[in-house]
C-alpha atoms as a PDB file:
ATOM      1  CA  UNK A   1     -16.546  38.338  22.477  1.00  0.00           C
ATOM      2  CA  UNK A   2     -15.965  34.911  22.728  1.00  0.00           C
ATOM      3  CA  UNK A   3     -15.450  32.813  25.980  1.00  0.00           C
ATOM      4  CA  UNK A   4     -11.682  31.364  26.953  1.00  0.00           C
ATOM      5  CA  UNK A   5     -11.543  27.697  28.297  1.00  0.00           C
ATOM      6  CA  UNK A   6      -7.974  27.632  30.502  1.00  0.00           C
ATOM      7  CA  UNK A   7      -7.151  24.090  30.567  1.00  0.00           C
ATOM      8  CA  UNK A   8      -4.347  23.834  33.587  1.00  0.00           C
ATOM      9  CA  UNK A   9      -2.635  21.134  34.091  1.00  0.00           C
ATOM     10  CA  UNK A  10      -0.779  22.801  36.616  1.00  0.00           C
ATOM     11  CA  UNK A  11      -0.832  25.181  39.116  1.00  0.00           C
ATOM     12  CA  UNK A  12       0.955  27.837  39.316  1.00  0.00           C
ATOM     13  CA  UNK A  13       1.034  28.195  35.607  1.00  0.00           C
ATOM     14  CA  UNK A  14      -2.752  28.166  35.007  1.00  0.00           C
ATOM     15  CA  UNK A  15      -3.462  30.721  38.067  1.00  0.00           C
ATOM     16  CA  UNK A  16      -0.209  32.955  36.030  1.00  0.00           C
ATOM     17  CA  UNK A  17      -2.154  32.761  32.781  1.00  0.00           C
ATOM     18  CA  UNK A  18      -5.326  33.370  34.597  1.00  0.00           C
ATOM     19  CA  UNK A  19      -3.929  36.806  36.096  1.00  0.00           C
ATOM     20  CA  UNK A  20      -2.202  37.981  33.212  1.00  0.00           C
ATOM     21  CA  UNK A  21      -5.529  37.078  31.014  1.00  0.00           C
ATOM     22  CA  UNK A  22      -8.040  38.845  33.425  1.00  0.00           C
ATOM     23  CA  UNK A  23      -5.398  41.400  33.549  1.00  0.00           C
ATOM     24  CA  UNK A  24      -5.216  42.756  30.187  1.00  0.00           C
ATOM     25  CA  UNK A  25      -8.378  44.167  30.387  1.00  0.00           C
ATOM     26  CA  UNK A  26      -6.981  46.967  32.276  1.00  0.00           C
ATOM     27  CA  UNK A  27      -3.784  47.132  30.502  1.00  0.00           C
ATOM     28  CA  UNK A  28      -5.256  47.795  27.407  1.00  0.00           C
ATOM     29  CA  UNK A  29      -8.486  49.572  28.028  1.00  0.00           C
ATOM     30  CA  UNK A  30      -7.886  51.170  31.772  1.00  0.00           C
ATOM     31  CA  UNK A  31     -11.158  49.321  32.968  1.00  0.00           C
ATOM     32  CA  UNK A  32     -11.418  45.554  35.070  1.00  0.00           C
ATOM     33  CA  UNK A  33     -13.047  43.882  31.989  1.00  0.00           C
ATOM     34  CA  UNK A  34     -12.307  41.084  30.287  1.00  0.00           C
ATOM     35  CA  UNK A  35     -13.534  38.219  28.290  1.00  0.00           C
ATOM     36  CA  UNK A  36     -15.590  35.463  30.258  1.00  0.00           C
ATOM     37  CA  UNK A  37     -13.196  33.011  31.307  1.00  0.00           C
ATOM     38  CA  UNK A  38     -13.582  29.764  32.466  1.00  0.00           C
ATOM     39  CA  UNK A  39     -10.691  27.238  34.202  1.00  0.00           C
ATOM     40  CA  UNK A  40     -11.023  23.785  34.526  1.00  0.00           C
ATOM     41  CA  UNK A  41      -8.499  21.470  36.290  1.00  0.00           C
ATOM     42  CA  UNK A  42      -7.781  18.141  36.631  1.00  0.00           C
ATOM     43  CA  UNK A  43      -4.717  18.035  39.368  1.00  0.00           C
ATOM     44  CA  UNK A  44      -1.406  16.967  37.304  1.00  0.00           C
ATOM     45  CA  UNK A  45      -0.095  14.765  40.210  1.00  0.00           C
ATOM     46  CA  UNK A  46      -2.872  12.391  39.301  1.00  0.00           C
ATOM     47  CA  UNK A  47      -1.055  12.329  35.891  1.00  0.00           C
ATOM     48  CA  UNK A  48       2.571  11.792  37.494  1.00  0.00           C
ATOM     49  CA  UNK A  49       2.416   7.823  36.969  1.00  0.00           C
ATOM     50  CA  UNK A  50       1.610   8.020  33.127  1.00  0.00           C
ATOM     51  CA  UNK A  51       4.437  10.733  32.648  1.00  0.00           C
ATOM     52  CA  UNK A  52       6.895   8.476  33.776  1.00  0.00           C
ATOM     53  CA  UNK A  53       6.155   5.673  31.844  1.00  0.00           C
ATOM     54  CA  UNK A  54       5.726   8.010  28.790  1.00  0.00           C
ATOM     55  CA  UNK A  55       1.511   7.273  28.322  1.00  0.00           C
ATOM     56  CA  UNK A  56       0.971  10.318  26.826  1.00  0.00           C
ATOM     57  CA  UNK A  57      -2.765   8.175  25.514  1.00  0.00           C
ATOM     58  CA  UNK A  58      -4.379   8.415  28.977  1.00  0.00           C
ATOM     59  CA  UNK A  59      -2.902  11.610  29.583  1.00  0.00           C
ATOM     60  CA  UNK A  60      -4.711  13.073  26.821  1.00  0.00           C
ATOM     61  CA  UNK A  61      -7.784  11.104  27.756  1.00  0.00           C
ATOM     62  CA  UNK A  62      -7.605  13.442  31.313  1.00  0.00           C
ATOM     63  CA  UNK A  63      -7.015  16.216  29.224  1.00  0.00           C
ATOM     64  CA  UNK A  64      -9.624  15.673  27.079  1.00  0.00           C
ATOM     65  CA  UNK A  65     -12.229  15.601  29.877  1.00  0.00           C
ATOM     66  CA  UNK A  66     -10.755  18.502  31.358  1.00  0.00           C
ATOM     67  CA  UNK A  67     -11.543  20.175  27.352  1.00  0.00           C
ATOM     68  CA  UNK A  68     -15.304  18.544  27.407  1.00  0.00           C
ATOM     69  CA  UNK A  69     -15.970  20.218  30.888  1.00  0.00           C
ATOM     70  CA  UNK A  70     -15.085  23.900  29.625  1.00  0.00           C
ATOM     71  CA  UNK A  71     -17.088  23.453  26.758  1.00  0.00           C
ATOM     72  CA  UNK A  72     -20.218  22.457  28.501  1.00  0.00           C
ATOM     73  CA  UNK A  73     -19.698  25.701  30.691  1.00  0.00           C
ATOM     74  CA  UNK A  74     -19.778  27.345  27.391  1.00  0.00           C
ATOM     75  CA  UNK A  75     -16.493  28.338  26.428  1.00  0.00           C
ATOM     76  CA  UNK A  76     -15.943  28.821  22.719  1.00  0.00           C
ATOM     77  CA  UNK A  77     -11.825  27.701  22.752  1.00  0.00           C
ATOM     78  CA  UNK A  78      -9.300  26.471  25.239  1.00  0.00           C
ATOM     79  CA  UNK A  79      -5.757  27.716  25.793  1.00  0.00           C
ATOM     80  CA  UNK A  80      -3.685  25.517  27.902  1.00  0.00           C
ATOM     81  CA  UNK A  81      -0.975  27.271  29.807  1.00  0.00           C
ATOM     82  CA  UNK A  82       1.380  23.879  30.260  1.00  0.00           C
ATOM     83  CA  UNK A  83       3.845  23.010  27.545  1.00  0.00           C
ATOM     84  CA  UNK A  84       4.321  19.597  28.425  1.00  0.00           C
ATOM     85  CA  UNK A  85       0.576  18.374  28.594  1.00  0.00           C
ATOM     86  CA  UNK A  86       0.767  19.613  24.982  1.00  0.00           C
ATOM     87  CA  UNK A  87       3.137  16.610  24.236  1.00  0.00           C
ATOM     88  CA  UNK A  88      -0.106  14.695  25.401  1.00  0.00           C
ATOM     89  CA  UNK A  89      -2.492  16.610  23.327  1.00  0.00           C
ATOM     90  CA  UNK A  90      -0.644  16.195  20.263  1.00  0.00           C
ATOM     91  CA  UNK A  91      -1.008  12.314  20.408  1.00  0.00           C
ATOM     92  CA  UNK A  92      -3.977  11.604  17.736  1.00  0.00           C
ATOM     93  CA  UNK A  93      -7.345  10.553  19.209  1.00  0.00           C
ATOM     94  CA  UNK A  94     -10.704  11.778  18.809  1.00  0.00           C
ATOM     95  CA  UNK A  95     -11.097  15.552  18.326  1.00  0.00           C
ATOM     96  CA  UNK A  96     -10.997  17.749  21.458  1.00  0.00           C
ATOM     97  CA  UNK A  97     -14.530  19.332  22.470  1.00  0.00           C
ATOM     98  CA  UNK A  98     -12.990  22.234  21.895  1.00  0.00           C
ATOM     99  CA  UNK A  99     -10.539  24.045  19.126  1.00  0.00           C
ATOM    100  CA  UNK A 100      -7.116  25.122  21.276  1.00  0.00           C
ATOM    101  CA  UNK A 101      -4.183  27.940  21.071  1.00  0.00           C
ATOM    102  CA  UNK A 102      -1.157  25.592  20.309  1.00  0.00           C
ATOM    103  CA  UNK A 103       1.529  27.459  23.353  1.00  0.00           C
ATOM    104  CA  UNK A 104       4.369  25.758  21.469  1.00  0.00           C
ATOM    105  CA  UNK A 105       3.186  27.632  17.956  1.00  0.00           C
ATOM    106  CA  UNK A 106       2.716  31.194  20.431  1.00  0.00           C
ATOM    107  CA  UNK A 107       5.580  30.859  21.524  1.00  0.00           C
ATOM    108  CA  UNK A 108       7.677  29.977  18.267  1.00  0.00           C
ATOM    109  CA  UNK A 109       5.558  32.671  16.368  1.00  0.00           C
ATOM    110  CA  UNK A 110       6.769  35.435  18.843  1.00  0.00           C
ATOM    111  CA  UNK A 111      10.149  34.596  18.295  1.00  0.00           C
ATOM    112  CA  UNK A 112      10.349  34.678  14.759  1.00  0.00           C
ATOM    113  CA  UNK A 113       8.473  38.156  14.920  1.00  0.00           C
ATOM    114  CA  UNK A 114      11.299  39.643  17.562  1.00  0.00           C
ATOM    115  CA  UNK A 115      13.924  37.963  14.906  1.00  0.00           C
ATOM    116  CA  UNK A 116      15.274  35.641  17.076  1.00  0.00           C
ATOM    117  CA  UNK A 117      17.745  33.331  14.968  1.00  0.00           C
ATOM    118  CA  UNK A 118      18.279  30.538  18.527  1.00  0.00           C
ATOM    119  CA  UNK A 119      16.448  30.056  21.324  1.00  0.00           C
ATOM    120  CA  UNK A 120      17.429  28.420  24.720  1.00  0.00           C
ATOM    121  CA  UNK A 121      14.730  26.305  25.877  1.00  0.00           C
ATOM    122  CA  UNK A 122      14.105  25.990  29.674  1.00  0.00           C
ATOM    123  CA  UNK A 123      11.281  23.740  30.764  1.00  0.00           C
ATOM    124  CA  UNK A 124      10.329  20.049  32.356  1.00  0.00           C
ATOM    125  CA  UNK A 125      12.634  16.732  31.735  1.00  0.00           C
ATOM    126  CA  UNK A 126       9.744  15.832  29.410  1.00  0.00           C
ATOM    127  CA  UNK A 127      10.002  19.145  27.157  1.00  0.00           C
ATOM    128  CA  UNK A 128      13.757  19.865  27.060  1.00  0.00           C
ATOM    129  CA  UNK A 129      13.911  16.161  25.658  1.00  0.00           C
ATOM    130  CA  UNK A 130      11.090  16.470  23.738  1.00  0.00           C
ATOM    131  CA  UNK A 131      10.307  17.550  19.868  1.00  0.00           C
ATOM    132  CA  UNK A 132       7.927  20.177  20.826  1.00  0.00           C
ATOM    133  CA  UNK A 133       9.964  23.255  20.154  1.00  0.00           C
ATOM    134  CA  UNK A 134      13.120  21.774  18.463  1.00  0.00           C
ATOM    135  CA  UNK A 135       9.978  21.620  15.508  1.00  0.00           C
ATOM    136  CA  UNK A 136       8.058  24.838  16.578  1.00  0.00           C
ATOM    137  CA  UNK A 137      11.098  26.373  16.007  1.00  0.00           C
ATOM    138  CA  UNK A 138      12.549  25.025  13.211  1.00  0.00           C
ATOM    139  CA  UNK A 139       9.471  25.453  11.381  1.00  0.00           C
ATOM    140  CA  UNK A 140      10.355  28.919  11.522  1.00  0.00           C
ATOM    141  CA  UNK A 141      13.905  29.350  10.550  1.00  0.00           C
ATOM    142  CA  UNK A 142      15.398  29.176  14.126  1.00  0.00           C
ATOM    143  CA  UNK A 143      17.426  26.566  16.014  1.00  0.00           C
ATOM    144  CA  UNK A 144      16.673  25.456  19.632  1.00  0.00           C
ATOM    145  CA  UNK A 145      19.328  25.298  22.278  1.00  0.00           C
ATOM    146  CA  UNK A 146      19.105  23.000  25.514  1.00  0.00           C
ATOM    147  CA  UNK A 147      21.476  23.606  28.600  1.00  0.00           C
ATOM    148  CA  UNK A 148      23.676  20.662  29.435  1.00  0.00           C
ATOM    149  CA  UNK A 149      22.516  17.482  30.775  1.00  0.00           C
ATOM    150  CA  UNK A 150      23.505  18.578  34.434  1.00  0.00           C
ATOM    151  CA  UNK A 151      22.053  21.935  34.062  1.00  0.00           C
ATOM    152  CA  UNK A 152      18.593  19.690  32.345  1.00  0.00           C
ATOM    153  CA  UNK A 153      18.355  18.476  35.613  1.00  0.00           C
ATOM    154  CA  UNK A 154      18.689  21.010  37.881  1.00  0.00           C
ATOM    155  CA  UNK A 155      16.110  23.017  35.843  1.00  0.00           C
ATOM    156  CA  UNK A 156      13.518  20.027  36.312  1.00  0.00           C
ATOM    157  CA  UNK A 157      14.180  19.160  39.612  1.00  0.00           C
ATOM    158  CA  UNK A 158      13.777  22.927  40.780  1.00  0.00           C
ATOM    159  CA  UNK A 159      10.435  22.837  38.830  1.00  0.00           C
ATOM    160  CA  UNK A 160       9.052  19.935  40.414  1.00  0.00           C
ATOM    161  CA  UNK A 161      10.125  20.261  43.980  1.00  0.00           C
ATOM    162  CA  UNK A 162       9.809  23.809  44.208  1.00  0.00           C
ATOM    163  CA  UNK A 163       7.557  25.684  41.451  1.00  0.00           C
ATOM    164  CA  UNK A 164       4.507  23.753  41.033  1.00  0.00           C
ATOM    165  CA  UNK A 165       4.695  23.946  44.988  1.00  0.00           C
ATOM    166  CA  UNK A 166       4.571  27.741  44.945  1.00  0.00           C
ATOM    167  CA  UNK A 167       8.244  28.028  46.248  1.00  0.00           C
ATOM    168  CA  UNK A 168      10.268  30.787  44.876  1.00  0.00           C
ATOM    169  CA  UNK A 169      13.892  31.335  46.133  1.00  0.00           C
ATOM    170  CA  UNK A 170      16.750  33.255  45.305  1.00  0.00           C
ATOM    171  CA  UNK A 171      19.093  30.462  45.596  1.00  0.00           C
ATOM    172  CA  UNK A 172      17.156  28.911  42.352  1.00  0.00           C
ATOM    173  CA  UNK A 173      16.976  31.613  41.016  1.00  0.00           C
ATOM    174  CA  UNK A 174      20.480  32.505  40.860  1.00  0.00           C
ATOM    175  CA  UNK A 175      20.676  28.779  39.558  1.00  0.00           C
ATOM    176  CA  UNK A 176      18.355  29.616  36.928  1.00  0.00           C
ATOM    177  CA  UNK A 177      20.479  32.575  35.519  1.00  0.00           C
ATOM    178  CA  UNK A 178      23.870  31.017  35.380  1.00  0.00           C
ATOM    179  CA  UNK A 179      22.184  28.256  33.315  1.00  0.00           C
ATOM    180  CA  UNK A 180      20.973  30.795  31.005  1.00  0.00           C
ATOM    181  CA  UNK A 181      24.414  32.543  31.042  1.00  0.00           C
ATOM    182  CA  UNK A 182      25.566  29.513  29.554  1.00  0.00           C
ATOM    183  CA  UNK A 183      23.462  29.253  27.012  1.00  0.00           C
ATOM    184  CA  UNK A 184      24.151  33.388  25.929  1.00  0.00           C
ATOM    185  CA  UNK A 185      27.419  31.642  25.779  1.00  0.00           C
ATOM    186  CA  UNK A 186      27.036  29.349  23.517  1.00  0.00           C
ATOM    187  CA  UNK A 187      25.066  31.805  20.885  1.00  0.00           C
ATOM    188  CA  UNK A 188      21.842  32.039  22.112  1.00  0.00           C
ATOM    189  CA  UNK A 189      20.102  35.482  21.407  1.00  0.00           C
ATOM    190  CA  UNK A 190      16.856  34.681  23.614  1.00  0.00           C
ATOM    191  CA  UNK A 191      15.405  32.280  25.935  1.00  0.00           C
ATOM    192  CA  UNK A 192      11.977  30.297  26.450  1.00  0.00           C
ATOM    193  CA  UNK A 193      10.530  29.534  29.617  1.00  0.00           C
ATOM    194  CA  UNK A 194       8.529  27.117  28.772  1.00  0.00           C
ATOM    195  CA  UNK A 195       7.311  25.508  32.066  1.00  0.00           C
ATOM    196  CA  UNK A 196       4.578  28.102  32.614  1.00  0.00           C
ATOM    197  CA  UNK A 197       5.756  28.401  36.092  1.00  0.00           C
ATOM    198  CA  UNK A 198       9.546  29.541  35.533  1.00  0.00           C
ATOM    199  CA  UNK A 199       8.197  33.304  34.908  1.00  0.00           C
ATOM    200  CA  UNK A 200       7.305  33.219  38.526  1.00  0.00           C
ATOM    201  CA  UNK A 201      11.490  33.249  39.156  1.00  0.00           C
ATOM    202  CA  UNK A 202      12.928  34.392  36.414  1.00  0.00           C
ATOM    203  CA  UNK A 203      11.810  37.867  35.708  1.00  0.00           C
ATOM    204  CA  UNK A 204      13.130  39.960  32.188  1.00  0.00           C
ATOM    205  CA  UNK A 205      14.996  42.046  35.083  1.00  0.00           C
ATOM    206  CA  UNK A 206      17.205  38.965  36.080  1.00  0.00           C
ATOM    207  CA  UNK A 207      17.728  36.888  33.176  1.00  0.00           C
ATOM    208  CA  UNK A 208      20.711  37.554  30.968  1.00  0.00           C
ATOM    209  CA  UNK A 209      18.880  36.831  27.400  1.00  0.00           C
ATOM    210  CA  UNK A 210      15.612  38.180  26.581  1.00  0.00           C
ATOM    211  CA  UNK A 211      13.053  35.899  27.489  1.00  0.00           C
ATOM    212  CA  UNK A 212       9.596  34.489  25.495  1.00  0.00           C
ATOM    213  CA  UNK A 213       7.356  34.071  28.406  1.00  0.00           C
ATOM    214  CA  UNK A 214       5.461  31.015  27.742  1.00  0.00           C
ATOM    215  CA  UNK A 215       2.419  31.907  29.684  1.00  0.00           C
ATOM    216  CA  UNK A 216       1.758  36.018  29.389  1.00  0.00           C
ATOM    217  CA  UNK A 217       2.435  34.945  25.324  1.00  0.00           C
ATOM    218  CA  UNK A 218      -0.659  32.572  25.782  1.00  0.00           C
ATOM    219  CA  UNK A 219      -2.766  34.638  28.286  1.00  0.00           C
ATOM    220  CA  UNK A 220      -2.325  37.736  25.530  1.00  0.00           C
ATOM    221  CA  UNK A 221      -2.883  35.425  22.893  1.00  0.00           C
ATOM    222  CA  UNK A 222      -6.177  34.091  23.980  1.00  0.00           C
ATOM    223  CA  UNK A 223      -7.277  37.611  24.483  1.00  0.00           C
ATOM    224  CA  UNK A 224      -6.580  39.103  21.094  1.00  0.00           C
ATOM    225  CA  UNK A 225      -9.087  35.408  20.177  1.00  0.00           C
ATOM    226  CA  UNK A 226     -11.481  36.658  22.909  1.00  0.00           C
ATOM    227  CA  UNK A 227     -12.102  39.747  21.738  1.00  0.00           C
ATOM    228  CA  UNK A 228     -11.529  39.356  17.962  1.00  0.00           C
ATOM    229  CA  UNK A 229      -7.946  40.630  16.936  1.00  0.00           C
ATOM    230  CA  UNK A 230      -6.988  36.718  16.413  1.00  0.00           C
ATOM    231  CA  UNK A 231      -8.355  34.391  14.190  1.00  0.00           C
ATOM    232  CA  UNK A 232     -10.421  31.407  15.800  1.00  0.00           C
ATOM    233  CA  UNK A 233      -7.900  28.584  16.645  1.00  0.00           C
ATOM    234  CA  UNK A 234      -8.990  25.406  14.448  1.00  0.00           C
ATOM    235  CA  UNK A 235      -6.410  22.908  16.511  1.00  0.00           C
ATOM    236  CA  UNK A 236      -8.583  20.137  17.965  1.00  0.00           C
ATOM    237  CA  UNK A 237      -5.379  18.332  19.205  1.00  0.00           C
ATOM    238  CA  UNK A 238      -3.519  15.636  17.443  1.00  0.00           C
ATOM    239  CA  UNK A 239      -0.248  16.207  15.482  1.00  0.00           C
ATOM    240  CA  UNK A 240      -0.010  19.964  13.808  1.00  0.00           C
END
């Protein structure tokens, strides 16, 4: 079996991917074993200042030591349960210490297997308005949605003042779902939480659409590596 590096770059989302990795273990076999699994993390508010002034270089120079660090605790390949520091990794640069799942190509891989024809994308300021899965998904035949500029904002400000704090609450929640009612409205046939911490509120049980859960997609897709039922990822960051 082969050892996962979880490169978190922030929290909620990386202890979510951490469960749901350990987890499958039992889900699949009925015993608590898993893969050897290593998490290394760098705290993302450190990174704050370089996000806002779009220096995606010396983010990916944090990341990147974050990456050298699981491989000298022996990992064999990193999966990094945050979308946006994937913006960061894509920027070319020396070769990551490490070969990496791509969550953006996880993602955009499950949808074209469930069929999905458009996808609403939910995640951080720096995602929605980013190319990360307008080309994931194109690449596949399907077109990406984003909710209005209001509802864009709500989304991230919930995210950052609430989620990667560990607050859940209803009243977001609610917020969450008549954003995604909006977008069933406007032909969307599923929807992809891609800030690894939005599965924390919105549940398959609450949201309108069918949902591609950003981080359980990576945590089972880093297994299926682990243990052999997935090729070796050969991504060493840099553009796909």
């Amino acid at each position: 079996m082969k050892h996962l590096g979880i490169l978190a770059h922030s929290t909620g989302g990386a202890a979510l991917c951490f469960l749901a990795f350990c987890e499958e273990g039992f889900h699949r076999h009925g015993r608590n074993e898993h893969p050897d699994v290593t998490l290394d993390y760098i705290a993302f508010g450190y990174s704050m200042p370089a996000w806002e002034a779009g220096d995606h270089a010396s983010i990916r120079t944090t990341l990147a030591t974050s990456v050298q660090r699981l491989a000298q605790a022996g990992a064999d390949f990193f999966a990094c349960p945050d979308n946006t520091a994937h913006m960061a990794l894509e920027v070319p640069g020396p070769d990551l210490a490490l070969p990496g799942l791509h969550i953006a190509e996880v993602v955009a891989d499950q949808a074209a297997a469930d069929g999905r024809t458009r996808v609403g994308v939910l995640g951080t300021k720096y995602t929605m308005d980013g190319p990360l899965y307008p080309h994931a998904l194109a690449a596949r035949g399907i077109a990406a949605e984003l909710p209005d500029a209001d509802d864009r904002h709500v989304i991230n400000e919930i995210i950052f003042k609430e989620l990667v704090n560990g607050v859940v609450t209803e009243a977001s929640r609610q917020k969450y779902v008549r954003v995604i009612e909006r977008l069933a409205a406007q032909g969307c046939d599923a929807v992809a939480l891609v800030c690894t911490e939005i599965p924390l509120l919105v549940t398959p049980e609450v949201s309108p659409l069918p949902t591609l859960d950003s981080t359980r997609l990576l945590a089972r897709a880093a297994y299926d590596v682990a243990v052999g039922d997935r090729a070796m990822p050969t991504w060493h960051g840099g553009p796909l």
